[in-house]
C-alpha atoms as a PDB file:
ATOM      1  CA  UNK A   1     -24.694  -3.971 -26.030  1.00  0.00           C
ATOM      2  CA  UNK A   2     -26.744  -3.746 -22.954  1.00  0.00           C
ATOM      3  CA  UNK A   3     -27.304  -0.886 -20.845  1.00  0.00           C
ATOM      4  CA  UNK A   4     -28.084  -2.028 -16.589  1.00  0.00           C
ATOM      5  CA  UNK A   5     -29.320   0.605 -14.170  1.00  0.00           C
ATOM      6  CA  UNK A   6     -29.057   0.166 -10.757  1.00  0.00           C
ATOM      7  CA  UNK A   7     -30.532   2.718  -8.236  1.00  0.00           C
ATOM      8  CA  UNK A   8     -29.108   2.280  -5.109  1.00  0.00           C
ATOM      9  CA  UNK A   9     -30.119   2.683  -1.810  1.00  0.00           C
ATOM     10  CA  UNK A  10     -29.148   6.462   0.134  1.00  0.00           C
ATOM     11  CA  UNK A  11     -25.622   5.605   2.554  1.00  0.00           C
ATOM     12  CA  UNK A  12     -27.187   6.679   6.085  1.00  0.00           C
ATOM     13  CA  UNK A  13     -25.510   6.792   9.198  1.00  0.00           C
ATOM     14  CA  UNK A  14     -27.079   4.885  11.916  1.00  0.00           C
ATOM     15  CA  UNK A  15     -26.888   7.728  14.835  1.00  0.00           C
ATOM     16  CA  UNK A  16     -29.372   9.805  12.353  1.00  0.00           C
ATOM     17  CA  UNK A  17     -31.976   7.286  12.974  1.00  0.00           C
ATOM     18  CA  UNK A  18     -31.486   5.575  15.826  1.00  0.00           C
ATOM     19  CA  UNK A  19     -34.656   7.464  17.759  1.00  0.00           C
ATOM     20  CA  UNK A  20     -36.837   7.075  14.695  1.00  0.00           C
ATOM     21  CA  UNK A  21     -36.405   3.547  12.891  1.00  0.00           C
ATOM     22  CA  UNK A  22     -37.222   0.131  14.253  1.00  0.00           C
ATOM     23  CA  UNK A  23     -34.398  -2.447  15.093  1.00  0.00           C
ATOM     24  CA  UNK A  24     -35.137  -4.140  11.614  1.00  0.00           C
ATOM     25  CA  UNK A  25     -34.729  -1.055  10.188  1.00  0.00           C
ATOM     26  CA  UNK A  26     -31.123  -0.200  11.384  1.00  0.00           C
ATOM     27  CA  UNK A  27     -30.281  -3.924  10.721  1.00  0.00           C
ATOM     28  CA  UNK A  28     -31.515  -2.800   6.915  1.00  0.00           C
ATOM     29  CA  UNK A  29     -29.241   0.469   7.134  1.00  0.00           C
ATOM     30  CA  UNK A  30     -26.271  -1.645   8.337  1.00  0.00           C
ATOM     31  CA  UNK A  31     -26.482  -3.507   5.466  1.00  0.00           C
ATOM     32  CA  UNK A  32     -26.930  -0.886   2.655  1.00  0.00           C
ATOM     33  CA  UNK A  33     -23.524   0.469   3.924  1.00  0.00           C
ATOM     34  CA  UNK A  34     -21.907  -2.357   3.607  1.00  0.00           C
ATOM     35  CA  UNK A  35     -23.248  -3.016   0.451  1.00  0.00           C
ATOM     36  CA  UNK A  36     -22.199   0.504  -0.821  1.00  0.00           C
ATOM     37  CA  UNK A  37     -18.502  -0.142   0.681  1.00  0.00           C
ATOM     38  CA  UNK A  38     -18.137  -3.532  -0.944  1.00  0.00           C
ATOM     39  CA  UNK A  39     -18.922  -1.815  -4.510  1.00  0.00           C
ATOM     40  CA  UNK A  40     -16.406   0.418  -4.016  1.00  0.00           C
ATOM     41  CA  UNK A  41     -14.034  -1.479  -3.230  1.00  0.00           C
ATOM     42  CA  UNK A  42     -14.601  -3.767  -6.103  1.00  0.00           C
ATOM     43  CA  UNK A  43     -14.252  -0.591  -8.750  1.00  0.00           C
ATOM     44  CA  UNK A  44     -11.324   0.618  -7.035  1.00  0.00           C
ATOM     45  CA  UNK A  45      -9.711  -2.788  -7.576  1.00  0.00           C
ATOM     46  CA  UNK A  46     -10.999  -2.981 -10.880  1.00  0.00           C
ATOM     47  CA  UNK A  47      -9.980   0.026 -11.808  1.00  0.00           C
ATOM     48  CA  UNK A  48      -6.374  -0.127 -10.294  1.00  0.00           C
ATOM     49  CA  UNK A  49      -5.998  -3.476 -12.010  1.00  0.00           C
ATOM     50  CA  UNK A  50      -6.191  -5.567  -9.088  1.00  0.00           C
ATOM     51  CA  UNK A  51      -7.614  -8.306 -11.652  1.00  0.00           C
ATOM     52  CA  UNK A  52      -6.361 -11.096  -9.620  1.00  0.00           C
ATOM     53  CA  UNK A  53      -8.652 -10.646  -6.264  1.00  0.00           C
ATOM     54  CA  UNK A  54     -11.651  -8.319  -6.900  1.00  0.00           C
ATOM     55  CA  UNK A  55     -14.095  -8.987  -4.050  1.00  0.00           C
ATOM     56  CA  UNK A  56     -17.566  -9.511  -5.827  1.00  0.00           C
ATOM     57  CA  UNK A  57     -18.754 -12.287  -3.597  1.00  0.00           C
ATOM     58  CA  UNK A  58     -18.249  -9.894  -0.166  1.00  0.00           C
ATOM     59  CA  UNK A  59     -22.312  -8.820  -0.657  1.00  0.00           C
ATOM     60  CA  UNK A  60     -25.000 -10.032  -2.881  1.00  0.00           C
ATOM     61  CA  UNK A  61     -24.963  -6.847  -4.303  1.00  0.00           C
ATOM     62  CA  UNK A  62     -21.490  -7.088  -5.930  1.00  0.00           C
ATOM     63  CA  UNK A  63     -21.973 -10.899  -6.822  1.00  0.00           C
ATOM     64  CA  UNK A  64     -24.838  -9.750  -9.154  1.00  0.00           C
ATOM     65  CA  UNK A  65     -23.148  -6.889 -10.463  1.00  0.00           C
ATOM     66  CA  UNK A  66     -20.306  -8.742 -11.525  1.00  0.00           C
ATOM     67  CA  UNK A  67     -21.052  -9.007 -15.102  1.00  0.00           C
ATOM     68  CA  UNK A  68     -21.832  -5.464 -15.354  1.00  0.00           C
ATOM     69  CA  UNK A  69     -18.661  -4.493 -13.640  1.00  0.00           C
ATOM     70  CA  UNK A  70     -16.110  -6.855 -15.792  1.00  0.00           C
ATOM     71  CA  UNK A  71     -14.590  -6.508 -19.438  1.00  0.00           C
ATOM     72  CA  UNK A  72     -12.132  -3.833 -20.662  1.00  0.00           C
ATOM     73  CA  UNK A  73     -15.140  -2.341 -22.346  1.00  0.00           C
ATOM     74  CA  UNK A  74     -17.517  -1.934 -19.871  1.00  0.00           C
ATOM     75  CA  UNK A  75     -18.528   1.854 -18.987  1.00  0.00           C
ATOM     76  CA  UNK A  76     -19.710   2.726 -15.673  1.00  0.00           C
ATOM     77  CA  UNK A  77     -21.912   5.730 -14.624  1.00  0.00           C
ATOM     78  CA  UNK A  78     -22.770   7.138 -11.176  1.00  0.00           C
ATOM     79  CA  UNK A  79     -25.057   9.455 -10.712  1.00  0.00           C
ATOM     80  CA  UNK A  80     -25.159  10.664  -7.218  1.00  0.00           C
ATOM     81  CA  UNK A  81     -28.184  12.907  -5.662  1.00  0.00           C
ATOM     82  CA  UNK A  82     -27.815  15.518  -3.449  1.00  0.00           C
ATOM     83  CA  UNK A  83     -30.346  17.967  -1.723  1.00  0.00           C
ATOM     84  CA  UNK A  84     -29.734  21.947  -1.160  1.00  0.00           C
ATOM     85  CA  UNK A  85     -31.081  22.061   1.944  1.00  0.00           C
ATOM     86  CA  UNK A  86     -29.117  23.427   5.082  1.00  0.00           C
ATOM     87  CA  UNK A  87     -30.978  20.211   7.150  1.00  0.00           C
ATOM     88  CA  UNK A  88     -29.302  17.531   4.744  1.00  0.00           C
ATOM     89  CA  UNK A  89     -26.186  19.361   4.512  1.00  0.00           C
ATOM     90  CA  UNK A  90     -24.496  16.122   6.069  1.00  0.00           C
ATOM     91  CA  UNK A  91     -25.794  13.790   4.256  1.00  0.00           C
ATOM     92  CA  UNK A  92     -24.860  15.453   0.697  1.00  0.00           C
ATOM     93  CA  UNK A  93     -21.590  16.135   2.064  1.00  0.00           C
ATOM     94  CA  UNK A  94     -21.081  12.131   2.593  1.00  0.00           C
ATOM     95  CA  UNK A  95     -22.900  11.801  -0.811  1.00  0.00           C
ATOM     96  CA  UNK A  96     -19.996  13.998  -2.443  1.00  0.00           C
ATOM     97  CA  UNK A  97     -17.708  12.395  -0.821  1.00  0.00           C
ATOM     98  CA  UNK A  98     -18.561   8.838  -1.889  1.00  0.00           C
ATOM     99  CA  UNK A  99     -18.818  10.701  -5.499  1.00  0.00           C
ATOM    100  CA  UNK A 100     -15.411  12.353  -5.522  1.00  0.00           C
ATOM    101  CA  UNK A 101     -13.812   8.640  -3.738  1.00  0.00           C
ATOM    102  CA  UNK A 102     -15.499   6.865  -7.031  1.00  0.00           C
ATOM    103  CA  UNK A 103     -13.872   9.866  -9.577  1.00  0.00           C
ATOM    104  CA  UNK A 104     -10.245   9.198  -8.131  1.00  0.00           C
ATOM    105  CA  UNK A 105     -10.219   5.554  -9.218  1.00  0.00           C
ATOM    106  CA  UNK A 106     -12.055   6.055 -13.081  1.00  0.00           C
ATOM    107  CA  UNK A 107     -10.086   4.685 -15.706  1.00  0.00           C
ATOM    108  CA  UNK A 108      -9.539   7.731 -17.137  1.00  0.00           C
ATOM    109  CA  UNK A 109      -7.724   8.984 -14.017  1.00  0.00           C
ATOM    110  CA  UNK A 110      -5.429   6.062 -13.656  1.00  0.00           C
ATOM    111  CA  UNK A 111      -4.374   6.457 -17.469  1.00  0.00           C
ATOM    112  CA  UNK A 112      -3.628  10.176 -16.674  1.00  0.00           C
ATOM    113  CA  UNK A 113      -1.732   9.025 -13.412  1.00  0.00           C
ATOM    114  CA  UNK A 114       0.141   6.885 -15.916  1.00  0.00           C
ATOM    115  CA  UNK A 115       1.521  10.109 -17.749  1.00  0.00           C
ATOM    116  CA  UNK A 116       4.248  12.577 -16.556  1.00  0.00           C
ATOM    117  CA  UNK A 117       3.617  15.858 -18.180  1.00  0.00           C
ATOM    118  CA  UNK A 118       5.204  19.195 -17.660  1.00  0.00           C
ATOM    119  CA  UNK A 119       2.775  19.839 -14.562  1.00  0.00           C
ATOM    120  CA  UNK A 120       4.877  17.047 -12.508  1.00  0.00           C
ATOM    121  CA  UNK A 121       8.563  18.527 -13.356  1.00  0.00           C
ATOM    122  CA  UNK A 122       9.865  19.510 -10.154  1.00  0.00           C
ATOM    123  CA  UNK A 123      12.096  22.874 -10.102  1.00  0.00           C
ATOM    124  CA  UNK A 124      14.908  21.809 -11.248  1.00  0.00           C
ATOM    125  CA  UNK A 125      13.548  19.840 -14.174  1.00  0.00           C
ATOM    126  CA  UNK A 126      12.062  23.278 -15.272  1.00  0.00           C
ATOM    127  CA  UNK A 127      14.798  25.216 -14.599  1.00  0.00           C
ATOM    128  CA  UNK A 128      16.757  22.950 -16.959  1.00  0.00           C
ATOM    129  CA  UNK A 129      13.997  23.142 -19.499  1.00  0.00           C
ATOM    130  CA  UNK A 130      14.518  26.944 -19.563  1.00  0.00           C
ATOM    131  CA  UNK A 131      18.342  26.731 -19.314  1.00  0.00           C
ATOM    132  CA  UNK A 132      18.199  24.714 -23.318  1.00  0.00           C
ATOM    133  CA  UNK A 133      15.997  26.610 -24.614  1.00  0.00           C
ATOM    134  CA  UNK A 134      16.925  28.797 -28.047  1.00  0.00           C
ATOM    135  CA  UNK A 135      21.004  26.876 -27.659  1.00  0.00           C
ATOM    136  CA  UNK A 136      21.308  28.387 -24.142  1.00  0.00           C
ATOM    137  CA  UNK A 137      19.889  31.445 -24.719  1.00  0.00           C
ATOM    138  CA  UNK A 138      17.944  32.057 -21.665  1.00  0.00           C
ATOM    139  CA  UNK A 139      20.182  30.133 -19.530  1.00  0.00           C
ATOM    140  CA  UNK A 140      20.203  33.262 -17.483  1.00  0.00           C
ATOM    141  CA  UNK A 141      16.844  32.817 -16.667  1.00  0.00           C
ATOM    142  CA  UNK A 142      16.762  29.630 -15.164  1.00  0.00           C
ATOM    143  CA  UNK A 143      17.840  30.968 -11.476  1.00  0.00           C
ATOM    144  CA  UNK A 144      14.749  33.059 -11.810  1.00  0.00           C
ATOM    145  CA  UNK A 145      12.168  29.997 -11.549  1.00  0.00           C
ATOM    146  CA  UNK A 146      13.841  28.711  -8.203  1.00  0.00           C
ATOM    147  CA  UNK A 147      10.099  28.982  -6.498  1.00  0.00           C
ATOM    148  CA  UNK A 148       8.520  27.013  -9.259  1.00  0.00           C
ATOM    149  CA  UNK A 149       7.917  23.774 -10.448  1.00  0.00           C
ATOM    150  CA  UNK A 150       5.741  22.835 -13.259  1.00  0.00           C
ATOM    151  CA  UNK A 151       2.339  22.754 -11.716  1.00  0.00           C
ATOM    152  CA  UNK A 152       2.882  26.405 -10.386  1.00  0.00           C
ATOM    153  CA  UNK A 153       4.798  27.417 -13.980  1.00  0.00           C
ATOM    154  CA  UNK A 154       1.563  26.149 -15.539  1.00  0.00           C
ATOM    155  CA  UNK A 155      -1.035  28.761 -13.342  1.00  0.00           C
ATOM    156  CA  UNK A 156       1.887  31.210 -13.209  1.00  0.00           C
ATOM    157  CA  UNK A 157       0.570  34.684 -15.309  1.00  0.00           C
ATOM    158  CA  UNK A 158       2.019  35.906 -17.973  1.00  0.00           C
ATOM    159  CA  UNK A 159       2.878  39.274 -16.475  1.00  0.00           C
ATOM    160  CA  UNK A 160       4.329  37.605 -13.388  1.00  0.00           C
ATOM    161  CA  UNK A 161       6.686  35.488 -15.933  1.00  0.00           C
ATOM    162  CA  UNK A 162       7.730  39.011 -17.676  1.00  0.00           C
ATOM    163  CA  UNK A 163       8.473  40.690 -14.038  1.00  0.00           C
ATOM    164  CA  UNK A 164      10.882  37.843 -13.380  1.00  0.00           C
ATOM    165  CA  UNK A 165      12.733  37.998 -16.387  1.00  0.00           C
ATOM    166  CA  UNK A 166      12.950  41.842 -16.744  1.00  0.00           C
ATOM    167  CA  UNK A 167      14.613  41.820 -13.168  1.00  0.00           C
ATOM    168  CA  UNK A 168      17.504  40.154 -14.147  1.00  0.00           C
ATOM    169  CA  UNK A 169      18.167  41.938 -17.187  1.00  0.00           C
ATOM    170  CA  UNK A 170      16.259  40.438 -19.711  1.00  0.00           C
ATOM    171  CA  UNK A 171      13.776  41.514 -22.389  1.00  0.00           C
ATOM    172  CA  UNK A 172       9.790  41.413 -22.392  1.00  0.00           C
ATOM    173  CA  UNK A 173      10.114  38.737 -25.633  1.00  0.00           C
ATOM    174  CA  UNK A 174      12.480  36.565 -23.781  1.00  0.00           C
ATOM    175  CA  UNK A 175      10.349  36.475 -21.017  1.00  0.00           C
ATOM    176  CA  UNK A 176       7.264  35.370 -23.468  1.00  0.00           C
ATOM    177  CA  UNK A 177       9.517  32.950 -25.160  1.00  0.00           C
ATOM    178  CA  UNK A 178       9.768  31.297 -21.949  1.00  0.00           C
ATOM    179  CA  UNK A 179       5.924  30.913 -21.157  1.00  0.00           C
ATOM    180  CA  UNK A 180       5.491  30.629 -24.815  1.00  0.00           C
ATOM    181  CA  UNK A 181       7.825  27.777 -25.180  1.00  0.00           C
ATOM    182  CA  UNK A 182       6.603  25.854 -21.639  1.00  0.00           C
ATOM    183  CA  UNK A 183       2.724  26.101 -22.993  1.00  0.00           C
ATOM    184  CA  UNK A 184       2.963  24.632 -25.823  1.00  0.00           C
ATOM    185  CA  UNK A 185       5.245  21.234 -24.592  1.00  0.00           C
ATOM    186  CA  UNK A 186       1.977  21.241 -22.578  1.00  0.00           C
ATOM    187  CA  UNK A 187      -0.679  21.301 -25.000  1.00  0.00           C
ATOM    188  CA  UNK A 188       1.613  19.017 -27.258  1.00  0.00           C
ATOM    189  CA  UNK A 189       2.121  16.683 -24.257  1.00  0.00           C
ATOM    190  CA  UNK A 190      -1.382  16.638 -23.215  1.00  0.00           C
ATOM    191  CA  UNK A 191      -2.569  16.147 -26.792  1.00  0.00           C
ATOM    192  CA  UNK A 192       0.516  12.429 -26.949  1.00  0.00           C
ATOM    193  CA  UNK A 193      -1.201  11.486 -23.579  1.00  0.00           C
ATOM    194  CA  UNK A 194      -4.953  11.777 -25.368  1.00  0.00           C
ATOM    195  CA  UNK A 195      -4.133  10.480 -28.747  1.00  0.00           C
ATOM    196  CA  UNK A 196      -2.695   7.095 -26.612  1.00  0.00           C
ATOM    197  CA  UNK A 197      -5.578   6.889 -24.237  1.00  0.00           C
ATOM    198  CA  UNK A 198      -8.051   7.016 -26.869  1.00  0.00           C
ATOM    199  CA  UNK A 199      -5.811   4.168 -29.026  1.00  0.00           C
ATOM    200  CA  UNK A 200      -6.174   2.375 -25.709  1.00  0.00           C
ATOM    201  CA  UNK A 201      -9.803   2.570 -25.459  1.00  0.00           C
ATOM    202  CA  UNK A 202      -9.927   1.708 -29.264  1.00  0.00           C
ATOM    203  CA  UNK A 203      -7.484  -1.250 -29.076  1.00  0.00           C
ATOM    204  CA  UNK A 204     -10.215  -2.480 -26.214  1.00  0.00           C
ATOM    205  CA  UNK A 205     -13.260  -1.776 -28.255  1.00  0.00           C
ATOM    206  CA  UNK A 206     -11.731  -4.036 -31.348  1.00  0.00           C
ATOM    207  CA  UNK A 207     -10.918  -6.810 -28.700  1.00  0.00           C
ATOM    208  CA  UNK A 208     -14.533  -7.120 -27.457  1.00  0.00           C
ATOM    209  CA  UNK A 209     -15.728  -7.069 -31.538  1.00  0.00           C
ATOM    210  CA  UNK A 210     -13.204  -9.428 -32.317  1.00  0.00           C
ATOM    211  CA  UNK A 211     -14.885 -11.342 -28.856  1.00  0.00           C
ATOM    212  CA  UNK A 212     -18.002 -11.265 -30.392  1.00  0.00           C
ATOM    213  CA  UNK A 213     -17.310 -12.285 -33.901  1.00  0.00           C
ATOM    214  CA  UNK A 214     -15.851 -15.674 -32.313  1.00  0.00           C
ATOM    215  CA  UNK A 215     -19.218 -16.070 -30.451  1.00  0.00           C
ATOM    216  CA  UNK A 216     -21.333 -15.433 -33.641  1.00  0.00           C
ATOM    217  CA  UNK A 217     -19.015 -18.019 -35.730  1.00  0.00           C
ATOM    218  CA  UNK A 218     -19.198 -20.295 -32.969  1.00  0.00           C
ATOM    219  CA  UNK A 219     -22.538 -20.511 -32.258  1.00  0.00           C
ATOM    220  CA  UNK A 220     -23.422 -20.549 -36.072  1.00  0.00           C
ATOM    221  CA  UNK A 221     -21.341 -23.555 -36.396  1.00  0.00           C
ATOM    222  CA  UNK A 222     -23.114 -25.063 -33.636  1.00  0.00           C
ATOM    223  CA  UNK A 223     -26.361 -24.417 -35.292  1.00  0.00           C
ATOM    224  CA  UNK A 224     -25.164 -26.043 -38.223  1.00  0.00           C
ATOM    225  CA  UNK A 225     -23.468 -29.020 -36.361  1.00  0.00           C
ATOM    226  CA  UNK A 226     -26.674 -29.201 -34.833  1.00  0.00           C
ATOM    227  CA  UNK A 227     -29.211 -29.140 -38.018  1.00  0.00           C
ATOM    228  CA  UNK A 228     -26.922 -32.039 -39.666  1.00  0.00           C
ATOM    229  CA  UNK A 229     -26.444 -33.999 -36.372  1.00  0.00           C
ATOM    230  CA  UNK A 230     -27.346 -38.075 -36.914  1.00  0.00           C
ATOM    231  CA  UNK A 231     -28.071 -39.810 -33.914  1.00  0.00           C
ATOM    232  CA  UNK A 232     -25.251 -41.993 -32.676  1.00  0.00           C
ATOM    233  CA  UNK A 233     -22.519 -40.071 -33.834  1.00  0.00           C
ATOM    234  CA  UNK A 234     -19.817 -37.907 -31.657  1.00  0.00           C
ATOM    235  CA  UNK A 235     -18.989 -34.491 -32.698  1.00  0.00           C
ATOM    236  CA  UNK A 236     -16.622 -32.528 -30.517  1.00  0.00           C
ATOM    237  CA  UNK A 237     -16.230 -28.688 -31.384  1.00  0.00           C
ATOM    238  CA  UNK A 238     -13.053 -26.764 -30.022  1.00  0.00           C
ATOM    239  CA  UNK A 239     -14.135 -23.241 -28.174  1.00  0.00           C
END
């Protein structure tokens, strides 16, 4: 494998040094923005799949990364810096930002984006959830949940959940069978949605060995076409 670090340049804003830097200088900080915009662009499109147009050749700085940037295998890492200081506050806030922009679009994000868990079930999907639960059981229940969907349900206390249930004439263990029940689709769900991004990343991983088992074989044949080669003669070997 091989491991490329890159440290990039700071993003700066030209108004922050317009009374202090030179005209060459601002021409320079120009130019490490765009650089920094043209890399993110070209992991977002990676990243989103955009395989057919990903815009290396926009800046120098993309065209070189390129290699580092392509292959189902490749893993990237940015590390951004920030300073505590009330005087840079800006500047880390922009820093942040530019992090948190790079986080949205990581692979592991866009597989996650990919899966509809419990979370995403919109009120009525959880209301029917509760209404089949134990043959019907709680169907009773269901009305209670009118305010939630799945992403509050999965926050929601279970005390809250009881309070709910108990008004309408229920019991304290119907009301835990309910939380009880929606929990663990959850963990079960979110443990599918693992298990299948990690055969994903696996699946990758044996492409790029099998990848580089061709190469070896290849280039050992070559080295052997080579060592027996007699002048005059044409060989011709398939890639």
């Amino acid at each position: 494998g091989r491991l490329r670090v890159v440290d990039l340049a700071g993003s700066e804003r030209v108004e922050d040094g317009v009374y202090h830097h030179t005209a060459d200088r601002l021409q320079e900080m120009k130019a490490i923005n765009y650089s920094l915009g043209c890399l993110q662009e070209c992991v977002r499109a990676k990243v989103a799949g955009k395989t057919e147009f990903v815009p290396y050749r926009r800046c120098k700085l993309t065209l070189l990364l390129r290699d580092a940037l392509e292959g189902e295998d490749v893993q990237l890492l940015a590390v951004c810096h920030v300073c505590p200081t009330r005087r840079h506050l800006a500047a880390s806030t922009r820093t942040l930002e530019f992090a948190a922009s790079m986080c949205s679009v990581s692979r592991a994000t866009k597989e996650r984006g990919g899966f509809r868990g419990v979370d995403k079930w919109t009120t009525k999907e959880l209301q029917k959830f509760i209404a089949g639960l134990d043959d019907g059981k709680l169907a009773y229940a269901a009305p209670l949940f009118g305010n939630l969907n799945g992403k509050k349900m999965a926050i929601e206390w279970t005390g809250h959940v009881e309070q709910r249930v108990v008004a309408a004439g229920g019991t304290r263990e119907d009301a835990l069978r309910i939380f009880d029940a929606f929990h663990d689709r959850r963990r079960a769900e979110t443990k599918k949605a693992t298990k299948k991004a990690s055969a994903t990343r696996a699946k990758a991983a044996g492409a790029s060995e099998a990848d580089k088992s061709r190469q070896e074989f290849r280039a050992s044949m070559k080295a052997k076409f080579a060592a027996s080669f007699v002048p005059g003669e044409v060989v011709v070997i398939a890639g």
